[in-house]
C-alpha atoms as a PDB file:
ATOM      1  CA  UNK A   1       0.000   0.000   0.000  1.00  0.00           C
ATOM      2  CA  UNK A   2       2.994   2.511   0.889  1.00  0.00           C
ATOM      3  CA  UNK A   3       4.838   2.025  -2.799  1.00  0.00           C
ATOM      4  CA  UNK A   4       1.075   2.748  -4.055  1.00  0.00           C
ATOM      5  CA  UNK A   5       0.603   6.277  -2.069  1.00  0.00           C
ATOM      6  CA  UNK A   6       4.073   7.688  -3.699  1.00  0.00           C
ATOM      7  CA  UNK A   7       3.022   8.141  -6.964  1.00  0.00           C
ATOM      8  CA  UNK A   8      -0.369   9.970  -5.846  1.00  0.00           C
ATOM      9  CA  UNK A   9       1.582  12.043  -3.184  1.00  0.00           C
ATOM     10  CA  UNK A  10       3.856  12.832  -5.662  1.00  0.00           C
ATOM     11  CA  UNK A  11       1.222  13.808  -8.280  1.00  0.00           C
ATOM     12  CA  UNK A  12      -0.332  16.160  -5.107  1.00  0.00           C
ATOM     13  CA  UNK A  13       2.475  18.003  -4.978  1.00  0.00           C
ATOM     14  CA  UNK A  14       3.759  18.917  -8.506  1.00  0.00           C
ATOM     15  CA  UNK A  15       0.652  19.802  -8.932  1.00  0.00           C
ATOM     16  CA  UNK A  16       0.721  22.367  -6.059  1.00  0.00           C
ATOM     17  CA  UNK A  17       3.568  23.457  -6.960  1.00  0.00           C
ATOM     18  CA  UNK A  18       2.588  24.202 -10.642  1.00  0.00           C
ATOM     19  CA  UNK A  19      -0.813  26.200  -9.284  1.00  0.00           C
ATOM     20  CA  UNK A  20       2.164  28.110  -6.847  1.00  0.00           C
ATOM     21  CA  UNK A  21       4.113  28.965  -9.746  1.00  0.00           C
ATOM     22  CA  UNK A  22       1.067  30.081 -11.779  1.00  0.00           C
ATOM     23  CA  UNK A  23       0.087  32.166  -8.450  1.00  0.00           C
ATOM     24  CA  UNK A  24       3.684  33.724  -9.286  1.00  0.00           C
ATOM     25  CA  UNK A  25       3.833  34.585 -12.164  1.00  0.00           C
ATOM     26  CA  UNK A  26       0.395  36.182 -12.431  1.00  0.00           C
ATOM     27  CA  UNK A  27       1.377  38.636  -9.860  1.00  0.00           C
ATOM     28  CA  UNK A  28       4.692  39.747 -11.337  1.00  0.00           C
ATOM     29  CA  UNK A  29       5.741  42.004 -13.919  1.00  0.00           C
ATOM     30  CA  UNK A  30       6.687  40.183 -17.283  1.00  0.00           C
ATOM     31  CA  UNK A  31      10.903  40.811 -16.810  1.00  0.00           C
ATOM     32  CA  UNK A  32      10.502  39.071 -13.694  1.00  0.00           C
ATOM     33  CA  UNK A  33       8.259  36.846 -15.116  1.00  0.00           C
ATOM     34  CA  UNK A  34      10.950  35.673 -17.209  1.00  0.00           C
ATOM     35  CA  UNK A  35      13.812  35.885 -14.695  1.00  0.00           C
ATOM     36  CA  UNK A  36      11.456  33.671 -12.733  1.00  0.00           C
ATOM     37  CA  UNK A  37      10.840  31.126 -15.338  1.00  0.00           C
ATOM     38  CA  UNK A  38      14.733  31.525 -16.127  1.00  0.00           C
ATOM     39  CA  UNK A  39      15.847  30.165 -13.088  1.00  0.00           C
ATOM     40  CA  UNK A  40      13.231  27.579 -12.756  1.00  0.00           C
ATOM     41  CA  UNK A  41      14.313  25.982 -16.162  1.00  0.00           C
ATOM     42  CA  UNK A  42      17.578  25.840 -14.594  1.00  0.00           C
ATOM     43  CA  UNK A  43      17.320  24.502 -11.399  1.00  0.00           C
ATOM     44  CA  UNK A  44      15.651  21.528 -13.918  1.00  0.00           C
ATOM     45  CA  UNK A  45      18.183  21.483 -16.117  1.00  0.00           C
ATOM     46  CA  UNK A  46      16.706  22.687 -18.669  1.00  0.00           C
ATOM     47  CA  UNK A  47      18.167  26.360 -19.571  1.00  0.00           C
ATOM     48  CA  UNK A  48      21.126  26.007 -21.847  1.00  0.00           C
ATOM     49  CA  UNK A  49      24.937  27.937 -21.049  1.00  0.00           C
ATOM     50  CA  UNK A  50      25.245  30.646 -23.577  1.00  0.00           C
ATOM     51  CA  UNK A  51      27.600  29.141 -26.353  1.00  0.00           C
ATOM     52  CA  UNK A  52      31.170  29.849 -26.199  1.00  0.00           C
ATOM     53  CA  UNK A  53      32.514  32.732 -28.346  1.00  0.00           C
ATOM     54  CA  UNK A  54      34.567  31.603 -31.655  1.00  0.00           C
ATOM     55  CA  UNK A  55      37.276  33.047 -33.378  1.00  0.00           C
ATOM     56  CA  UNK A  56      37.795  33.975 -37.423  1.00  0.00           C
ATOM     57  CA  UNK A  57      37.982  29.792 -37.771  1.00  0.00           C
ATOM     58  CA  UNK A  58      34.400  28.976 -36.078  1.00  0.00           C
ATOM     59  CA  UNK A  59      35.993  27.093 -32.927  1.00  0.00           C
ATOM     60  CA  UNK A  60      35.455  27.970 -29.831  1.00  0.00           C
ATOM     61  CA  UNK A  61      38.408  30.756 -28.452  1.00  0.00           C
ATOM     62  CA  UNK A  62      39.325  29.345 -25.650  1.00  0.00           C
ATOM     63  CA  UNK A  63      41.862  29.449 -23.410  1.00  0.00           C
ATOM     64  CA  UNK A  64      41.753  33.455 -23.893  1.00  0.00           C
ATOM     65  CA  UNK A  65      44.581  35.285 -22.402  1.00  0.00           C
ATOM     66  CA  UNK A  66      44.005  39.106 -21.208  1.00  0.00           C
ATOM     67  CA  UNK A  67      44.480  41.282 -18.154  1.00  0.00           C
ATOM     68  CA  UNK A  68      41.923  42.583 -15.522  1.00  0.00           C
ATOM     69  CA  UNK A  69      40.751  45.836 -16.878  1.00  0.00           C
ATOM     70  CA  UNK A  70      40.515  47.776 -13.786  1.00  0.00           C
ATOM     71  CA  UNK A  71      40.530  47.157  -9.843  1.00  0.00           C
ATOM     72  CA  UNK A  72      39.040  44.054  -9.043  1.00  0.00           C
ATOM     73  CA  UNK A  73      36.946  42.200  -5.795  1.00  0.00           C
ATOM     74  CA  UNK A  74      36.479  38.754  -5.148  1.00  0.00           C
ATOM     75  CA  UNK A  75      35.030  36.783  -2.258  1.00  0.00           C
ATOM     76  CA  UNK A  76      36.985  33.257  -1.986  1.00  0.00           C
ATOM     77  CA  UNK A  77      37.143  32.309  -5.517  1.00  0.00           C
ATOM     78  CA  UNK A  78      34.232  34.529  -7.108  1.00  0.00           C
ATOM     79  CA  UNK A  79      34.655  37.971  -8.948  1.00  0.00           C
ATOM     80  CA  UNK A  80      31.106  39.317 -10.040  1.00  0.00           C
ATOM     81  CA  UNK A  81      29.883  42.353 -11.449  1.00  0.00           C
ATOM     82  CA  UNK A  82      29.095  44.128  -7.919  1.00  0.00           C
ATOM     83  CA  UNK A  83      32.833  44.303  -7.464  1.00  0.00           C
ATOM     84  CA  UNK A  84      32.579  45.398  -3.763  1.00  0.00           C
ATOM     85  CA  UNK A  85      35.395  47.859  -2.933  1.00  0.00           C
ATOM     86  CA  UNK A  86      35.495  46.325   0.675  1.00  0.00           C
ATOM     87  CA  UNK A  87      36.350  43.353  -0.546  1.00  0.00           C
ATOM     88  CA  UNK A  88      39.895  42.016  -1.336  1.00  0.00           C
ATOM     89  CA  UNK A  89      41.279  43.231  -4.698  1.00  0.00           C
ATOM     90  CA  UNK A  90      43.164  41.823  -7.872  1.00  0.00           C
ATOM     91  CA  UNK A  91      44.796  45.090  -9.083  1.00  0.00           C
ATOM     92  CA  UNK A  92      44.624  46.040 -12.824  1.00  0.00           C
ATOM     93  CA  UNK A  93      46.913  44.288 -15.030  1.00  0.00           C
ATOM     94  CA  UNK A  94      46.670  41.301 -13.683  1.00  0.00           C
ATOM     95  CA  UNK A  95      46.593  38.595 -16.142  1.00  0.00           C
ATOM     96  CA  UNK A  96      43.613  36.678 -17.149  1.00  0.00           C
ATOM     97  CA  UNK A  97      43.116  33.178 -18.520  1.00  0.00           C
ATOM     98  CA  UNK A  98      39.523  33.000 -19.443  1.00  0.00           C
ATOM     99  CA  UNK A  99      39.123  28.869 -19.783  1.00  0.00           C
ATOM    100  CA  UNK A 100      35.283  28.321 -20.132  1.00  0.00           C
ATOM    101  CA  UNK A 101      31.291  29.416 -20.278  1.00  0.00           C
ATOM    102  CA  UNK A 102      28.937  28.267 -18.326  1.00  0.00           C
ATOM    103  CA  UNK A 103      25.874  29.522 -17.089  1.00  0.00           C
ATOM    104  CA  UNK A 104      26.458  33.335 -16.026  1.00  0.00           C
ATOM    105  CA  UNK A 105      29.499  32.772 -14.979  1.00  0.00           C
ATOM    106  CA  UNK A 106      33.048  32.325 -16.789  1.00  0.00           C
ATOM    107  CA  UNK A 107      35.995  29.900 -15.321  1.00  0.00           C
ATOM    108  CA  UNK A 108      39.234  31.425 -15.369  1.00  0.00           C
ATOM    109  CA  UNK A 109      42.651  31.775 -14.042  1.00  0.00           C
ATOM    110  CA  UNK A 110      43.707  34.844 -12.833  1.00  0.00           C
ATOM    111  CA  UNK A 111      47.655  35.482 -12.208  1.00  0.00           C
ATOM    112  CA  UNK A 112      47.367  31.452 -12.724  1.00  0.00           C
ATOM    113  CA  UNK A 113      44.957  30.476  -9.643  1.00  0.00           C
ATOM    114  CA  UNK A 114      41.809  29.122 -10.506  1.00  0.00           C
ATOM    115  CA  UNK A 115      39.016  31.927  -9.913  1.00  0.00           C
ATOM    116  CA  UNK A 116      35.505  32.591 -11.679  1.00  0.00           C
ATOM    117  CA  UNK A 117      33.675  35.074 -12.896  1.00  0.00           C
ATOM    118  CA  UNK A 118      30.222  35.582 -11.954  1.00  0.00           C
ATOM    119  CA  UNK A 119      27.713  37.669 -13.626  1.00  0.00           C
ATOM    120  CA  UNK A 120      25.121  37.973 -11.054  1.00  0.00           C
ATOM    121  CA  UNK A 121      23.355  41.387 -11.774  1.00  0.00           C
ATOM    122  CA  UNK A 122      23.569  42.740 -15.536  1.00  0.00           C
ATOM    123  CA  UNK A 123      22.769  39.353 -17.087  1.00  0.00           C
ATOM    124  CA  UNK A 124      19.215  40.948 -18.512  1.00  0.00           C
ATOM    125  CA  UNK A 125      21.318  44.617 -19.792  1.00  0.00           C
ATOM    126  CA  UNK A 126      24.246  42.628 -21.308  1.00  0.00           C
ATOM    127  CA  UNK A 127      25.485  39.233 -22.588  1.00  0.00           C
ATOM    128  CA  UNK A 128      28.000  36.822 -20.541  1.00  0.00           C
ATOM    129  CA  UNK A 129      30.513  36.933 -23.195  1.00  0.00           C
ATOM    130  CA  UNK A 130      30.283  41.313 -23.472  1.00  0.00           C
ATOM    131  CA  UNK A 131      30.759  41.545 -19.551  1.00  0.00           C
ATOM    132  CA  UNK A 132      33.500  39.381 -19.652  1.00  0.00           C
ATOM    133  CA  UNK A 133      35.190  41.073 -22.582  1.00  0.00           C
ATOM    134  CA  UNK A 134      35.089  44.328 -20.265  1.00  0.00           C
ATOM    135  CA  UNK A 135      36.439  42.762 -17.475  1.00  0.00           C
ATOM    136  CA  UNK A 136      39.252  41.270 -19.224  1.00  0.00           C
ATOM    137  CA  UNK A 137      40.965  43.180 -21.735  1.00  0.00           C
ATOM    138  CA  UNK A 138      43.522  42.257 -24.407  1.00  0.00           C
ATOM    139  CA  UNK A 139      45.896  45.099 -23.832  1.00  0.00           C
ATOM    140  CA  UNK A 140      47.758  45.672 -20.223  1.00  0.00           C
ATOM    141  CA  UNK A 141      46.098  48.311 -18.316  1.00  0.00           C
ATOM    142  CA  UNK A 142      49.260  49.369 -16.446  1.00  0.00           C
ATOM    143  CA  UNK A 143      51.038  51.479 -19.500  1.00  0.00           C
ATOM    144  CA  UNK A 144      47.839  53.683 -19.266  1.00  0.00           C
ATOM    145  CA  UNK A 145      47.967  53.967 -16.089  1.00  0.00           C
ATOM    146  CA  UNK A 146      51.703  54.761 -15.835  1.00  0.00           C
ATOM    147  CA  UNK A 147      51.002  57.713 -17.844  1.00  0.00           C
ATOM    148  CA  UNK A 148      48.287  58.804 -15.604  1.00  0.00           C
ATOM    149  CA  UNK A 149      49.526  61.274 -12.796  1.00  0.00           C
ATOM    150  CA  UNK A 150      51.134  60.494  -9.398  1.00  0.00           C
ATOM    151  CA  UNK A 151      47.943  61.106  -7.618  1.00  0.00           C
ATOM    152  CA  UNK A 152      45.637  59.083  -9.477  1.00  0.00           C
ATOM    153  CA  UNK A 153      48.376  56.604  -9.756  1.00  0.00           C
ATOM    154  CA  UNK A 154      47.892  55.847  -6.147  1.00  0.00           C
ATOM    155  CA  UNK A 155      44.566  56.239  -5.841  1.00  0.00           C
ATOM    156  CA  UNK A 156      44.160  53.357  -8.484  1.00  0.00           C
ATOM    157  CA  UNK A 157      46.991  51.276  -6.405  1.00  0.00           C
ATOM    158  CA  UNK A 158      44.327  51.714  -3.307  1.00  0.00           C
ATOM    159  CA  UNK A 159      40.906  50.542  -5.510  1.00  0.00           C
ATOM    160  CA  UNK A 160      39.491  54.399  -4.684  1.00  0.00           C
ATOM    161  CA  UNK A 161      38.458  57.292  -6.865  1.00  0.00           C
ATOM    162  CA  UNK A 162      39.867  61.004  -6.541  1.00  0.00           C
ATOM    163  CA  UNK A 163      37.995  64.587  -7.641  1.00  0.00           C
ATOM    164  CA  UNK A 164      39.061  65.009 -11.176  1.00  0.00           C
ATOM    165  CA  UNK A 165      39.790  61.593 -12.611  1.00  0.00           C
ATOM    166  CA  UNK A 166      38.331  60.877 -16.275  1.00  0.00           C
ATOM    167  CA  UNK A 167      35.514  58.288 -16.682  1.00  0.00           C
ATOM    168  CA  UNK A 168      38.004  55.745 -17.764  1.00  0.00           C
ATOM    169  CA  UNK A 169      40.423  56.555 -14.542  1.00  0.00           C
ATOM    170  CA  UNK A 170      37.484  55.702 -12.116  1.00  0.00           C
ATOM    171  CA  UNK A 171      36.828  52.345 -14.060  1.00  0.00           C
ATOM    172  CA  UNK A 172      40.400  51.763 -13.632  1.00  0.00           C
ATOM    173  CA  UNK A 173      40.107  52.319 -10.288  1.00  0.00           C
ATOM    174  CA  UNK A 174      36.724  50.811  -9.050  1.00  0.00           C
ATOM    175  CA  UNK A 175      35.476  48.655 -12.028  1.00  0.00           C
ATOM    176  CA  UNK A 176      32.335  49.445 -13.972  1.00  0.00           C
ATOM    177  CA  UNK A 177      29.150  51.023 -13.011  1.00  0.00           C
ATOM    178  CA  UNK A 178      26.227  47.978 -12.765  1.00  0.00           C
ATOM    179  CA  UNK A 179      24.504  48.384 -16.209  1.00  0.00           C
ATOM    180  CA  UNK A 180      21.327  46.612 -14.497  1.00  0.00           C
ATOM    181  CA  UNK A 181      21.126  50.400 -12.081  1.00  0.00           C
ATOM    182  CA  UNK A 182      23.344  52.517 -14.833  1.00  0.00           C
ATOM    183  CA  UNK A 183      21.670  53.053 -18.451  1.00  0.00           C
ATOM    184  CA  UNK A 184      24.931  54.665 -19.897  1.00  0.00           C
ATOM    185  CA  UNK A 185      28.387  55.558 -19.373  1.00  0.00           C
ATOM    186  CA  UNK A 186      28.071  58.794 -20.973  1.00  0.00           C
ATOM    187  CA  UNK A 187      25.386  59.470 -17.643  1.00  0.00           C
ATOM    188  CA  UNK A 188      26.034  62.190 -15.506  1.00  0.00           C
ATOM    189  CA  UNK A 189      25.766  60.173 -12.325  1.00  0.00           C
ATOM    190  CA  UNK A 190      27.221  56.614 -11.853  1.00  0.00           C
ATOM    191  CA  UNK A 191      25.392  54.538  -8.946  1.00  0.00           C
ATOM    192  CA  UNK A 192      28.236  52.441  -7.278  1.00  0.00           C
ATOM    193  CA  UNK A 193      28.276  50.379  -3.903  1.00  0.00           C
ATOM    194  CA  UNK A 194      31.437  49.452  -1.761  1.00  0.00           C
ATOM    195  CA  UNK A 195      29.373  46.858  -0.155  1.00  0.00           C
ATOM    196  CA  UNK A 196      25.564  44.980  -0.855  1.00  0.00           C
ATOM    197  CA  UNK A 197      24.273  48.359   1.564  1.00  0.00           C
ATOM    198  CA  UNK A 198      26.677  50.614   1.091  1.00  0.00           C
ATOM    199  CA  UNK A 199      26.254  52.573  -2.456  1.00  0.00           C
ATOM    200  CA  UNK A 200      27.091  55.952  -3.317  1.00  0.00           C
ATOM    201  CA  UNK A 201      26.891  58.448  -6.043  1.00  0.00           C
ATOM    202  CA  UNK A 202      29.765  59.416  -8.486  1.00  0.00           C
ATOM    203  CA  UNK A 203      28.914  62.944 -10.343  1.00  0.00           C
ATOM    204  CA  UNK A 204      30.448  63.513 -13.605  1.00  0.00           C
ATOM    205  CA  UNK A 205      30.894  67.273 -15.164  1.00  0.00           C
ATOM    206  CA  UNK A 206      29.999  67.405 -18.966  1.00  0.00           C
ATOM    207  CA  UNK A 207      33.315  67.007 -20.220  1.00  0.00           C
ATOM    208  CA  UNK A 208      33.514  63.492 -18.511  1.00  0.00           C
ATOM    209  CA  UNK A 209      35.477  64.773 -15.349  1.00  0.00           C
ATOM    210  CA  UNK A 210      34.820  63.758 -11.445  1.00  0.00           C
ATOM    211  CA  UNK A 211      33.303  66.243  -9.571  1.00  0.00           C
ATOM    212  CA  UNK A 212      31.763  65.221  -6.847  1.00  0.00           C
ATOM    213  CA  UNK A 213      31.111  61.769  -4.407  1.00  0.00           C
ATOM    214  CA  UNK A 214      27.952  62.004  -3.133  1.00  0.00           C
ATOM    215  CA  UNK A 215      26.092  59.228  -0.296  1.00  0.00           C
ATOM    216  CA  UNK A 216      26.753  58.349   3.148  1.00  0.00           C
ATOM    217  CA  UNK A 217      30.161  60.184   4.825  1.00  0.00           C
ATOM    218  CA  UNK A 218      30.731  56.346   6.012  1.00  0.00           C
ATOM    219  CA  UNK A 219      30.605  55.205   2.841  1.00  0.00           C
ATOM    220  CA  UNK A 220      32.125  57.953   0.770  1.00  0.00           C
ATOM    221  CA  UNK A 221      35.253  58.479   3.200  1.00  0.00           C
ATOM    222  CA  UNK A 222      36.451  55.056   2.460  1.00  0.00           C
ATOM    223  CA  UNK A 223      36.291  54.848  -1.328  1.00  0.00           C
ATOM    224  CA  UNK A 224      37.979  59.335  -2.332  1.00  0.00           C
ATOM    225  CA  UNK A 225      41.554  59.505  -1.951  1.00  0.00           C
ATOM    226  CA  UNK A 226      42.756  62.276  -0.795  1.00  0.00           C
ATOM    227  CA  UNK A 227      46.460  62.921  -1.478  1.00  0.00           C
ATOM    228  CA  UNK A 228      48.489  63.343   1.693  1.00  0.00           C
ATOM    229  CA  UNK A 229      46.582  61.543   3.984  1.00  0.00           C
END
């Protein structure tokens, strides 16, 4: 009688859980509708990776060799696209072996220890294989940089911005804006966040210079250099 009840049981509850999911859905806006159904294909093994890039011959390009474009975070072995400044940091230049695709998330070696990259928030603004080509560059960052002035030289060393640095410095030095809260780089205002709560405001003037870091002083006084200090 027990081996009978299983099936039925298990009948019960898929259906339950297919009237839950319906619930769900109904109530949510269609992107998360779709992020919703996303994840559940997944979890079922049904979603597919994204394929794997391919060079001028049609196979795939992998191993890719490159450098970290800017400052980067990581918790244990994970690098995502929040790139929390209070987190440890891989400095720019460091060189990147990107080695595979898989779902959101790219295995690689970075200054030869195994790491991976993890695109947990931009995955609906932008493509696995375009994040990953922004975090890891073909040319060496650190010529750039070396041309860059003292001050901004160190402030880059130290993964924090400084009143005046170009667009492109401040990537250098704290990564790129999240393109699921940041439309454009051409934007007058960048939202950033040194940690999951802690965000703040980078103002840009309209020729593409610094001006001002706006949010919480606890926040703020951790990620502007200030020469001298």
């Amino acid at each position: 009688m027990k081996d009978k009840k299983m099936p039925v049981r298990s009948g019960l509850r898929a259906v339950i859980s297919s009237l839950a999911l319906a619930c769900i859905l109904v109530s949510v806006s269609v992107p998360a509708r779709a992020g919703i159904l996303r994840d559940v294909m997944a979890s079922v093994g049904l979603a597919k990776p994204p394929p794997a890039p391919v060079g001028s011959d049609g196979q795939p390009a992998f191993p890719r060799q490159g450098y970290a474009c800017c400052d980067l975070h990581y918790d244990k072995d994970w690098i995502n696209d929040g790139n929390y400044a209070e987190l440890p940091m891989i400095p720019a230049g460091t060189p990147i072996e990107v080695l595979s695709y898989g779902r959101q998330r790219a295995a690689v070696k970075v200054d030869g220890k195994p790491m991976r990259l993890g695109h947990d928030y931009g995955r609906d603004q932008e493509s696995l294989d375009a994040w990953v080509n922004k975090i890891v560059i073909k040319d060496d960052p650190r010529g750039r940089i070396s041309s860059y002035p003292s001050a901004i030289q160190e402030a880059i060393r130290q993964g924090k911005v400084m009143l005046g640095m170009t667009r492109d410095q401040v990537i250098v030095a704290v990564g790129y804006p999240l393109t699921s809260e940041n439309v454009s780089l051409d934007a007058p205002q960048w939202r950033m966040w040194r940690s999951s709560h802690g965000e703040y405001q980078l103002n840009f003037s309209r020729d593409g210079h610094l001006t001002s870091v706006t949010g919480d002083d606890s926040v703020t006084g951790l990620i502007v250099f200030q020469p001298g200090r």
